[in-house]
C-alpha atoms as a PDB file:
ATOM      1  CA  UNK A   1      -4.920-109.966  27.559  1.00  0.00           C
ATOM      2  CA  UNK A   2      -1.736-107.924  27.080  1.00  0.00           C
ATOM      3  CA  UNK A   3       1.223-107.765  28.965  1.00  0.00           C
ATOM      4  CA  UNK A   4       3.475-103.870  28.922  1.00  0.00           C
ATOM      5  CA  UNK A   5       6.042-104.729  30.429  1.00  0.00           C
ATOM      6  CA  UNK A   6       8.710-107.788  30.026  1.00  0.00           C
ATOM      7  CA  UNK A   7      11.586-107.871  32.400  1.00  0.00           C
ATOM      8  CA  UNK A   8      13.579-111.007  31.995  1.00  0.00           C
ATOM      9  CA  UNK A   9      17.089-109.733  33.561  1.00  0.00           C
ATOM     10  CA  UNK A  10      19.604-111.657  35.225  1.00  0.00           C
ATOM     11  CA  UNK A  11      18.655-115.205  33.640  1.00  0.00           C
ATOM     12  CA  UNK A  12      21.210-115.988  31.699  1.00  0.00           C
ATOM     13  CA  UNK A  13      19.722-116.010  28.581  1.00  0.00           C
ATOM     14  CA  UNK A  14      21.305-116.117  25.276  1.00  0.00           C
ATOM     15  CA  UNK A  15      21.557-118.695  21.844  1.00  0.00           C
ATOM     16  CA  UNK A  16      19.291-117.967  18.715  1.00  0.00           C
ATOM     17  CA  UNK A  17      16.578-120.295  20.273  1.00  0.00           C
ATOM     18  CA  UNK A  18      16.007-117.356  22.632  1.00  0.00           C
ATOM     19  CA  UNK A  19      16.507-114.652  20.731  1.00  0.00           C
ATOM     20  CA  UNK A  20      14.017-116.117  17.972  1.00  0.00           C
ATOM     21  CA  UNK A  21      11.353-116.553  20.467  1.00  0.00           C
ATOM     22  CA  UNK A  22      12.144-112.832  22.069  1.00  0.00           C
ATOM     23  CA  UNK A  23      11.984-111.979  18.326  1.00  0.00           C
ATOM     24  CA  UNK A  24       8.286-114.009  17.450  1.00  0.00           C
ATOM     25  CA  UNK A  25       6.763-112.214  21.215  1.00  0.00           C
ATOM     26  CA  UNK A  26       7.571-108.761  19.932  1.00  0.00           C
ATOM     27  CA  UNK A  27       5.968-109.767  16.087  1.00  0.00           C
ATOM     28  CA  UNK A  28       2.753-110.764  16.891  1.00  0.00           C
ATOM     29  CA  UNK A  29      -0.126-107.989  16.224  1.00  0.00           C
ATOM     30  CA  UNK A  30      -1.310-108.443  19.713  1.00  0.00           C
ATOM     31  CA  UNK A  31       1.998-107.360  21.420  1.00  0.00           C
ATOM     32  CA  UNK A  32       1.244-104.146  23.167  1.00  0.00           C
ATOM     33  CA  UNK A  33       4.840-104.734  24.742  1.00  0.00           C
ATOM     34  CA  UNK A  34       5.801-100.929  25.946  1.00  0.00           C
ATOM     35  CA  UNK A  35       9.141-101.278  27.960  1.00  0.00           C
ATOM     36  CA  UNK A  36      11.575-104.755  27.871  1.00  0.00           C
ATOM     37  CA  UNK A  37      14.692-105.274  29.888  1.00  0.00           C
ATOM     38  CA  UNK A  38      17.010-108.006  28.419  1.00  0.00           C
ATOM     39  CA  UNK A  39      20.037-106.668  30.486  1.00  0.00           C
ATOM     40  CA  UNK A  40      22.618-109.119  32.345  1.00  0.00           C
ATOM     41  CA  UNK A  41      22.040-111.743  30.307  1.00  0.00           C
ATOM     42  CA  UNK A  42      24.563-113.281  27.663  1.00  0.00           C
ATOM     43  CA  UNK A  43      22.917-112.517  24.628  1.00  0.00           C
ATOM     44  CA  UNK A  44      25.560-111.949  21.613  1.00  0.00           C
ATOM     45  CA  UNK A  45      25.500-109.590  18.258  1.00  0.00           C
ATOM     46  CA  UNK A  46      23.869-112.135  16.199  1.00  0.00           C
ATOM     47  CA  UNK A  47      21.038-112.693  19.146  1.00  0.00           C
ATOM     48  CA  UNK A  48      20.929-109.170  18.924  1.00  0.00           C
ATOM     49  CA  UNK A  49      20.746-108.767  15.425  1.00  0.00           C
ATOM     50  CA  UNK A  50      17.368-111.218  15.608  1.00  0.00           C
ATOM     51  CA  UNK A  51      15.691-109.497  18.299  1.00  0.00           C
ATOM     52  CA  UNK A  52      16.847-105.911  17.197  1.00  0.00           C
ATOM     53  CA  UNK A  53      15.249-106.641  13.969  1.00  0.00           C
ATOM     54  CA  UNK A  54      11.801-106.720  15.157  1.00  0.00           C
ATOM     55  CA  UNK A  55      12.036-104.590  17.722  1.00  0.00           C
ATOM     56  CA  UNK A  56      12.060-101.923  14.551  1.00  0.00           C
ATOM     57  CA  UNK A  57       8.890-103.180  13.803  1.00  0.00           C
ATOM     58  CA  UNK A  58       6.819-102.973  17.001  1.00  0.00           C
ATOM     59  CA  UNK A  59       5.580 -99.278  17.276  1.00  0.00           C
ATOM     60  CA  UNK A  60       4.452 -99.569  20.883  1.00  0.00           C
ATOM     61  CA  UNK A  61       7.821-100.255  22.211  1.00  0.00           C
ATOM     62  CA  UNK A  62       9.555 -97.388  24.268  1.00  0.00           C
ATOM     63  CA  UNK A  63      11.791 -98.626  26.683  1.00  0.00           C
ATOM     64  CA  UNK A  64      14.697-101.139  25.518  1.00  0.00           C
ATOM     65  CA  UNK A  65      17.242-101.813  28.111  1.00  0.00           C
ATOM     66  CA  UNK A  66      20.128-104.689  26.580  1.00  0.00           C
ATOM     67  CA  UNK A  67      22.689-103.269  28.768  1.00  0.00           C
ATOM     68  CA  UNK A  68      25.355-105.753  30.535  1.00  0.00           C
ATOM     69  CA  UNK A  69      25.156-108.473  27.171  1.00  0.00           C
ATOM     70  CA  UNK A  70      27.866-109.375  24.655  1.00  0.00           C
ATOM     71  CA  UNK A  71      26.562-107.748  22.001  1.00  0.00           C
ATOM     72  CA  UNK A  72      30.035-106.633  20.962  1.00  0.00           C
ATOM     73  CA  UNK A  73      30.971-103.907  18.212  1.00  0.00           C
ATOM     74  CA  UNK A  74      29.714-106.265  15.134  1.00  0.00           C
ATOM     75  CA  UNK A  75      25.980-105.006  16.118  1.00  0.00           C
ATOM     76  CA  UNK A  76      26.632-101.036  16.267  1.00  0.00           C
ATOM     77  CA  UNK A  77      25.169-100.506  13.049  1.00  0.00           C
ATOM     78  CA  UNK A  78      21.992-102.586  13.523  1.00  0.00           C
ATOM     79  CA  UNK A  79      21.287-101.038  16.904  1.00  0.00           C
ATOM     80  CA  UNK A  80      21.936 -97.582  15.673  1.00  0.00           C
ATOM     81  CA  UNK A  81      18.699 -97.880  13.401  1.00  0.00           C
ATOM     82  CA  UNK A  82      16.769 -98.872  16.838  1.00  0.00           C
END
């Protein structure tokens, strides 16, 4: 079983615990993830460097929405590969 679509908005997520597991969900063979909305949480640059980092690696993904975090100006150059 697969799941597309991942919308985890408005929870209040954020700390490297989260972003790691975000991170593993998208690395995993099986993930046929297509659109994931992150936004109004708390996530920060270095929770966004983890998860941004494999999002570059899953090919299905095409739909990202992070808006409304604190990723802050330290991750424009990592989200400008995505």
């Amino acid at each position: 079983m697969y799941f597309r679509y991942l919308n985890i908005s408005k929870n209040y997520l954020s700390g490297d615990e989260v972003a790691s597991t975000l991170a593993e969900i998208l690395e995993y063979d099986y993930s046929r993830l297509e659109e994931l909305y992150l936004r109004w949480n708390h996530f920060t640059a270095s929770d966004g460097k983890v998860i941004f980092t494999k999002i570059l690696e899953n090919e299905e993904l095409r739909v990202l929405d992070f808006s409304y975090n604190s990723l802050g100006k330290d991750n424009e150059v990592c989200c400008s590969k995505v």
